[in-house]
PDB file of N, CA and C in Angstrom:
ATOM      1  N   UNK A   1       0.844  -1.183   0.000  1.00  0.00           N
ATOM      2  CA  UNK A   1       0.000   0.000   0.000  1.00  0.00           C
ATOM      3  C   UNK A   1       0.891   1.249   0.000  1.00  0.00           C
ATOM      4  N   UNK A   2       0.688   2.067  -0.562  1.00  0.00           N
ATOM      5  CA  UNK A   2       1.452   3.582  -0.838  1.00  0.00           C
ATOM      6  C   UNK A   2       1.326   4.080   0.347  1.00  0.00           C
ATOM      7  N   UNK A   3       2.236   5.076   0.803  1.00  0.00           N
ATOM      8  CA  UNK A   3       2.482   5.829   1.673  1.00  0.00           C
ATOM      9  C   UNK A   3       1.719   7.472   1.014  1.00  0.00           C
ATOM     10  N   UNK A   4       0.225   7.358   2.066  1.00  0.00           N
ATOM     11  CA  UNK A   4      -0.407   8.889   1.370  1.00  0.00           C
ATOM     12  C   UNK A   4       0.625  10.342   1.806  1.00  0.00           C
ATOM     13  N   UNK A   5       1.258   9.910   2.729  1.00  0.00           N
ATOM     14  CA  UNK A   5       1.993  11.196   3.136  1.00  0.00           C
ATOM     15  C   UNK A   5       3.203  11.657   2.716  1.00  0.00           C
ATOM     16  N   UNK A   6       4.059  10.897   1.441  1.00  0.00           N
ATOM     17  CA  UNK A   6       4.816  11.095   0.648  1.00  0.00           C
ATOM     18  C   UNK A   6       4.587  11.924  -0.715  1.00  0.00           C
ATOM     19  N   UNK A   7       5.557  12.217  -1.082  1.00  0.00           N
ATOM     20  CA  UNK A   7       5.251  12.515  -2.999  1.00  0.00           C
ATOM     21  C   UNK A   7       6.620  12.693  -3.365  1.00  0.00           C
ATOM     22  N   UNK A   8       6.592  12.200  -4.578  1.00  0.00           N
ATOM     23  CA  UNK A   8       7.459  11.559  -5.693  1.00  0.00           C
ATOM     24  C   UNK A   8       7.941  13.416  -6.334  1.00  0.00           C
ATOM     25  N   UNK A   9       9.948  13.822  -5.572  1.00  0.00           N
ATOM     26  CA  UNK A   9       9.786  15.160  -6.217  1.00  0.00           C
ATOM     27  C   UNK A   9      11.135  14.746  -7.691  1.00  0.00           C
ATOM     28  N   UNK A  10      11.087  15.632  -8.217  1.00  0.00           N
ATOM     29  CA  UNK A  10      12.645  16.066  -8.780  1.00  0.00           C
ATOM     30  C   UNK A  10      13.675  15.567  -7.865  1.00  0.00           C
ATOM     31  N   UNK A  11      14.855  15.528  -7.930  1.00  0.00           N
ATOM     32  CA  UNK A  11      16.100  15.955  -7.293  1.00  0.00           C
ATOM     33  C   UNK A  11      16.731  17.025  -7.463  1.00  0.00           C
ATOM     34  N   UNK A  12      17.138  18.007  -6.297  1.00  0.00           N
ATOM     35  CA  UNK A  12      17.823  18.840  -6.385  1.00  0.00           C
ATOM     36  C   UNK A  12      19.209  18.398  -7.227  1.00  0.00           C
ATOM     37  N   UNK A  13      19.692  19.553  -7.946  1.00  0.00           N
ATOM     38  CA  UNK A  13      21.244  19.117  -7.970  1.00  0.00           C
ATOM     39  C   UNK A  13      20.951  19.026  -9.848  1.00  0.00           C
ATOM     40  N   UNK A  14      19.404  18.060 -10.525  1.00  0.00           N
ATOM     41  CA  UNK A  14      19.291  17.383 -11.775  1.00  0.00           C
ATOM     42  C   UNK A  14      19.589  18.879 -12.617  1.00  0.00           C
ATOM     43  N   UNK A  15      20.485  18.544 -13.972  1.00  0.00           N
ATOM     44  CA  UNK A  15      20.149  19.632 -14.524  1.00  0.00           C
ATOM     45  C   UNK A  15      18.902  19.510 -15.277  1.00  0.00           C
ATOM     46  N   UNK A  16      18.352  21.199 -16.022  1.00  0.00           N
ATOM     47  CA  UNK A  16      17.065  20.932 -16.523  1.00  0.00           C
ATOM     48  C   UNK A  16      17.400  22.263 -17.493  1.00  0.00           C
ATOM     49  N   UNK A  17      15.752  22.213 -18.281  1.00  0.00           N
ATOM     50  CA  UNK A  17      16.206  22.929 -19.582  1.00  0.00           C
ATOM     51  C   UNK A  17      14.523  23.832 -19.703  1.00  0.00           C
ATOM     52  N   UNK A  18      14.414  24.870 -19.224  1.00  0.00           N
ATOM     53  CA  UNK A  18      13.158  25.607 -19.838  1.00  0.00           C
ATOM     54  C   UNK A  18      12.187  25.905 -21.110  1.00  0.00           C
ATOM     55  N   UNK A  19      11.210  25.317 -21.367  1.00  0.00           N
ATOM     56  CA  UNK A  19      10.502  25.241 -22.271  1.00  0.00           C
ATOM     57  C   UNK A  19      10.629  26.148 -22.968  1.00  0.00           C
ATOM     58  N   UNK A  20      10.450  27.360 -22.411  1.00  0.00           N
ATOM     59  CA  UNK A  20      10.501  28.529 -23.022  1.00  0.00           C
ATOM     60  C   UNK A  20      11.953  28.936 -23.085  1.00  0.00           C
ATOM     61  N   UNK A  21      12.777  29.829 -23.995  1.00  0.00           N
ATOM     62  CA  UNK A  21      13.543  30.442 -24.140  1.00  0.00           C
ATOM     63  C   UNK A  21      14.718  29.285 -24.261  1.00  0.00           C
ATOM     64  N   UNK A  22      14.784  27.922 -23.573  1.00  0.00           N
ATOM     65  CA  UNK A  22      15.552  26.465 -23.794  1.00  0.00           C
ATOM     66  C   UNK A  22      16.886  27.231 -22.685  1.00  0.00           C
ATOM     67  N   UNK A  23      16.891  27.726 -21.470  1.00  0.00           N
ATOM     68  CA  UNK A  23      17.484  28.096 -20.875  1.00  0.00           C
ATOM     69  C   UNK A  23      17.876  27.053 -19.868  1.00  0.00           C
ATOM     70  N   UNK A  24      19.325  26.827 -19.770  1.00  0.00           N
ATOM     71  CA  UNK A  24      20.211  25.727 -18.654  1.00  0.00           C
ATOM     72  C   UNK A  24      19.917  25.763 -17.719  1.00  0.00           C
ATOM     73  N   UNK A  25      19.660  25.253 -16.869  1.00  0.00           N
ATOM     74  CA  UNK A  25      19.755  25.611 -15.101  1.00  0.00           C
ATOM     75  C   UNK A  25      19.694  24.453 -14.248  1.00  0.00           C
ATOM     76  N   UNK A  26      19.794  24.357 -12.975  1.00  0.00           N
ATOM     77  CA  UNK A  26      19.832  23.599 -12.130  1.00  0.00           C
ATOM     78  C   UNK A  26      18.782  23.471 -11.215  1.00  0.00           C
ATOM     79  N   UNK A  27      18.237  22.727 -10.996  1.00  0.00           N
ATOM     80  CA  UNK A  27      16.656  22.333  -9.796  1.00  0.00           C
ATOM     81  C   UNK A  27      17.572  22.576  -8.426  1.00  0.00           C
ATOM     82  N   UNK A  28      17.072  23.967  -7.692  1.00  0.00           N
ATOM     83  CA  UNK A  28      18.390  24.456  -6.470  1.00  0.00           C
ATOM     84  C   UNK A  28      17.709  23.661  -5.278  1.00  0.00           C
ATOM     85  N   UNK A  29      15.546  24.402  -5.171  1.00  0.00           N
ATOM     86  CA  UNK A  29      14.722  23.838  -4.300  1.00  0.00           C
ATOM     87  C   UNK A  29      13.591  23.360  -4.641  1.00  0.00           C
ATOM     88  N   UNK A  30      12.766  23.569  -3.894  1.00  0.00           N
ATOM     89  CA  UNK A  30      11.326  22.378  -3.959  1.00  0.00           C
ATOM     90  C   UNK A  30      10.310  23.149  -3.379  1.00  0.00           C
ATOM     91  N   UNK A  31       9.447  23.428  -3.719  1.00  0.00           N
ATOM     92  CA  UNK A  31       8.117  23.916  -2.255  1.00  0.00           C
ATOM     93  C   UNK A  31       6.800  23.180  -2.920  1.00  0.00           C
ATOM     94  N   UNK A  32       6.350  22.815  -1.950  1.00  0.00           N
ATOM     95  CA  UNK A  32       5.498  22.140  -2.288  1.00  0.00           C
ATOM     96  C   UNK A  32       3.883  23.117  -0.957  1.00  0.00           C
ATOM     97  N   UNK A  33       3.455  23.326  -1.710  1.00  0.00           N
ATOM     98  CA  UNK A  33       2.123  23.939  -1.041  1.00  0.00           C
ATOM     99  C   UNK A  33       0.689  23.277  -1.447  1.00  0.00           C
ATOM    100  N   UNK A  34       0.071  23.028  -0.465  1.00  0.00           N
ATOM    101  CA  UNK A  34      -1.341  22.296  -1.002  1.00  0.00           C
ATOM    102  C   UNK A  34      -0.521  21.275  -1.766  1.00  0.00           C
ATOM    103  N   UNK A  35      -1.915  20.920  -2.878  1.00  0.00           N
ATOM    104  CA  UNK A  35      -1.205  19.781  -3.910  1.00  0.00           C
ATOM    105  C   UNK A  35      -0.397  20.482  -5.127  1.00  0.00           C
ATOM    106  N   UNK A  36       0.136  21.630  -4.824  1.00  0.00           N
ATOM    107  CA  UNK A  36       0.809  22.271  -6.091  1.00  0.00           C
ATOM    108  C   UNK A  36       2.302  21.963  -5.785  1.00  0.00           C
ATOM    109  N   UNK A  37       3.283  21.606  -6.217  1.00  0.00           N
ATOM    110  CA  UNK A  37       4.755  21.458  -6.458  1.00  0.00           C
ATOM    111  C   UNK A  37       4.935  22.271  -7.585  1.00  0.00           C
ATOM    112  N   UNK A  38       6.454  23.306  -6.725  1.00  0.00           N
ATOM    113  CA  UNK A  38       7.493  24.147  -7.918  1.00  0.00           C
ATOM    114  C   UNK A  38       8.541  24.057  -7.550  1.00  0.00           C
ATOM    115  N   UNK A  39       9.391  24.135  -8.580  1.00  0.00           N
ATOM    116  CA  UNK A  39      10.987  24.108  -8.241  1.00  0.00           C
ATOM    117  C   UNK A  39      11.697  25.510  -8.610  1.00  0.00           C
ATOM    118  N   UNK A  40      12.484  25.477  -8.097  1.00  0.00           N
ATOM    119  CA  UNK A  40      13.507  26.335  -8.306  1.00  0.00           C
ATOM    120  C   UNK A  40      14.434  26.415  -9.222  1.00  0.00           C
ATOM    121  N   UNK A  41      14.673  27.030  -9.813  1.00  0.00           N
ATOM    122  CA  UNK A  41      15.714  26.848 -11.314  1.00  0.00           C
ATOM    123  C   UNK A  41      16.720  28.000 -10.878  1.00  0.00           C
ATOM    124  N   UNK A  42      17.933  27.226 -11.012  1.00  0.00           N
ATOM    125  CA  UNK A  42      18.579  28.934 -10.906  1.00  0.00           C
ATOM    126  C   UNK A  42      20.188  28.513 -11.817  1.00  0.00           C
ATOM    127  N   UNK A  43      19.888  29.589 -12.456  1.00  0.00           N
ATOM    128  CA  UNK A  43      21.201  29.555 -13.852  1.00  0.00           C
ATOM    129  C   UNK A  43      22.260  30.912 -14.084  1.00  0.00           C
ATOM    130  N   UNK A  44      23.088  31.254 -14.526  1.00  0.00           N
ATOM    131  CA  UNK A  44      24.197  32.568 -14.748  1.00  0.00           C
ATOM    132  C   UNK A  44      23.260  32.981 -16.088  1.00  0.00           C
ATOM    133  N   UNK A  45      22.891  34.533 -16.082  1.00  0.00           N
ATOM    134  CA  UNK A  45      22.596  35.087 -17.681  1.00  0.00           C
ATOM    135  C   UNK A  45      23.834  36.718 -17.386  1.00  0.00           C
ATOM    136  N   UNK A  46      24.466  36.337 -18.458  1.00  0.00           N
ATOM    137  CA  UNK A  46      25.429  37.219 -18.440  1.00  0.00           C
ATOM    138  C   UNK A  46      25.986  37.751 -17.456  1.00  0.00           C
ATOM    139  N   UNK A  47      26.904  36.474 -16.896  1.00  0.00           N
ATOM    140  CA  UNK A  47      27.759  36.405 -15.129  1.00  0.00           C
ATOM    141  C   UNK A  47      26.580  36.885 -14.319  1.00  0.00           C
ATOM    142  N   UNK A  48      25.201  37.103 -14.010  1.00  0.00           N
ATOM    143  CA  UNK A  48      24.059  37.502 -12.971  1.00  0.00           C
ATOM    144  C   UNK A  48      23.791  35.995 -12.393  1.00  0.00           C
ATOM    145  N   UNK A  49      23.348  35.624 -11.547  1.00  0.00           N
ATOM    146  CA  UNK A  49      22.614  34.584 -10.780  1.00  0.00           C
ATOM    147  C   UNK A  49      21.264  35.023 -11.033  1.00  0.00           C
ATOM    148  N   UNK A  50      20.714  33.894 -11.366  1.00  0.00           N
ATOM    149  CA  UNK A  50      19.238  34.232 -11.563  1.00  0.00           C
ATOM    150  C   UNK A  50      18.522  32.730 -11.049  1.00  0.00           C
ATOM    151  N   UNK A  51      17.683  33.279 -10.605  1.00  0.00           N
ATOM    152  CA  UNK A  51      16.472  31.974 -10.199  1.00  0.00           C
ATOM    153  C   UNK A  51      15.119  32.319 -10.575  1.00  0.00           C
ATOM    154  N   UNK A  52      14.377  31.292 -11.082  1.00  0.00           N
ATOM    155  CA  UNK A  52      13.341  31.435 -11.678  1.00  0.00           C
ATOM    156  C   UNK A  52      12.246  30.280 -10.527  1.00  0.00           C
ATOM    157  N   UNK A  53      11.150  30.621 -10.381  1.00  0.00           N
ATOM    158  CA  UNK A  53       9.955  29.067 -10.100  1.00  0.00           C
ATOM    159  C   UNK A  53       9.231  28.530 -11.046  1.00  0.00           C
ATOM    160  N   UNK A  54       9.280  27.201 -11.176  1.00  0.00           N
ATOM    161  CA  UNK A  54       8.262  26.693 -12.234  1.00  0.00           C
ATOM    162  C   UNK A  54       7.824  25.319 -11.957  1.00  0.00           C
ATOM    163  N   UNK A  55       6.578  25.060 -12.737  1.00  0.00           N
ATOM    164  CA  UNK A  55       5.760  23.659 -12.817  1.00  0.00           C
ATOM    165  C   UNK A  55       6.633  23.125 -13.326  1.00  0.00           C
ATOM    166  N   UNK A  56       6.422  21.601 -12.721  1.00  0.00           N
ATOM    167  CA  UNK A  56       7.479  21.227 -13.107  1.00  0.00           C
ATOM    168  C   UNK A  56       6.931  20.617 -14.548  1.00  0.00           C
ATOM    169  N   UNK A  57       6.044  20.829 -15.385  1.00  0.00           N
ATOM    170  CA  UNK A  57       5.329  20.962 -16.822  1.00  0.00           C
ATOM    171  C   UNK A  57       6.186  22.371 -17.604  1.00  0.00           C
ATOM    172  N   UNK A  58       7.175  23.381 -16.874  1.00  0.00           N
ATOM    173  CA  UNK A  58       7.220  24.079 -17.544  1.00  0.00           C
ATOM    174  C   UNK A  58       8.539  24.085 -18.308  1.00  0.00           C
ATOM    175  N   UNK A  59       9.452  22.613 -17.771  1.00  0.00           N
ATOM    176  CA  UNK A  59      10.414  22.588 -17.786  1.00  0.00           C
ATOM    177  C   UNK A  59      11.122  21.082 -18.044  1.00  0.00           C
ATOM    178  N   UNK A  60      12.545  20.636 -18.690  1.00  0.00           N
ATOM    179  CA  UNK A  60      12.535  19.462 -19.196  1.00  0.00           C
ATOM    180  C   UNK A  60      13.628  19.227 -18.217  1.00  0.00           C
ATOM    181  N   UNK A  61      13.985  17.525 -17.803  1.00  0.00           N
ATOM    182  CA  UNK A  61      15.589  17.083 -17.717  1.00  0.00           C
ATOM    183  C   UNK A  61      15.630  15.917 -18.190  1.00  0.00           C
ATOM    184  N   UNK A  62      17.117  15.994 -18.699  1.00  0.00           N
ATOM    185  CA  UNK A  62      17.772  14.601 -19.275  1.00  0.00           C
ATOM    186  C   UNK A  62      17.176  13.461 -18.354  1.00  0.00           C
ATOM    187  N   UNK A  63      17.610  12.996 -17.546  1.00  0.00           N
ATOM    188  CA  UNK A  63      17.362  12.120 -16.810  1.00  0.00           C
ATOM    189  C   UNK A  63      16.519  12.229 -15.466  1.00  0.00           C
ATOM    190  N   UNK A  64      15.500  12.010 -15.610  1.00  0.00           N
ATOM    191  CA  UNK A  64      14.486  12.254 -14.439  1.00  0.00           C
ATOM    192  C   UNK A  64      14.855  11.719 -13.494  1.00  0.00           C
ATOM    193  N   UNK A  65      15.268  12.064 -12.258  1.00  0.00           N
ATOM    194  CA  UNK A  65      15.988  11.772 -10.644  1.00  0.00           C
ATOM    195  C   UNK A  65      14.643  12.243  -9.895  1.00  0.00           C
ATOM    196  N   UNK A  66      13.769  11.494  -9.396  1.00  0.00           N
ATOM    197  CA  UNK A  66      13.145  11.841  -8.464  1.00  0.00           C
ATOM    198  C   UNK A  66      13.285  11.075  -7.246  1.00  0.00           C
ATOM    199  N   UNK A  67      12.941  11.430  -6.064  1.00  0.00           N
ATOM    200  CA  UNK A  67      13.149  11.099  -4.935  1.00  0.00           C
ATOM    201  C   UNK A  67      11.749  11.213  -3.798  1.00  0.00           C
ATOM    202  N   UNK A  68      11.327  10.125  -2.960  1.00  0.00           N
ATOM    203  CA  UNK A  68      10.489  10.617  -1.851  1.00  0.00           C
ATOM    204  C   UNK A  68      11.026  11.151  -1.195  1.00  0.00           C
ATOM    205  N   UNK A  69       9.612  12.249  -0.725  1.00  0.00           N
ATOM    206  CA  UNK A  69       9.833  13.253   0.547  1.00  0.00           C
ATOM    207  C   UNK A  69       8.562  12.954   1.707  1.00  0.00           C
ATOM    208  N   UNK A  70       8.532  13.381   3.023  1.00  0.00           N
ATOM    209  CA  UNK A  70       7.092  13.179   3.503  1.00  0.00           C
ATOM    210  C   UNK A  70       7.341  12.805   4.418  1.00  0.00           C
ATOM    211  N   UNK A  71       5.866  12.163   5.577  1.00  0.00           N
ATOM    212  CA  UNK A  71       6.480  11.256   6.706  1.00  0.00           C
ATOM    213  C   UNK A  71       6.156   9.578   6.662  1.00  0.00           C
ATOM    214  N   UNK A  72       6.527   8.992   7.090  1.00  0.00           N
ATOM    215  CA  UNK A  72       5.964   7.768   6.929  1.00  0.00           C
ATOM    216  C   UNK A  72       5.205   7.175   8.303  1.00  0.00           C
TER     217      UNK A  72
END
């Protein structure tokens, strides 16, 4: 039987690639509110640090690393 108090996230650390604009970045965090999950993207645009939030629909990675979080 599944554990209801878990959910299946990303891994920090995976790189990933923005739908829009096809911009590099790295999954930094996670927040998860209600049943909505966003991550954190944060990439260099012309030597700046930048972080962006997004669904994770808004955004691609090579190799999907997800991990449980939650209590058991």
């Amino acid at each position: 039987m599944a554990n209801k108090n878990s959910i299946e996230v990303i891994k920090c650390g995976v790189k990933a690639t923005t739908k829009i604009s096809q911009i590099e970045a790295i999954v930094t965090a996670i927040s998860i509110r209600f049943n909505r999950t966003s991550y954190e993207l944060s990439y260099f645009n012309n030597g700046e640090y930048k972080t962006v939030w997004l669904d994770e629909s808004e955004f691609t990675v090579e190799k999907i690393e997800k991990t449980k979080i939650g209590f058991n």
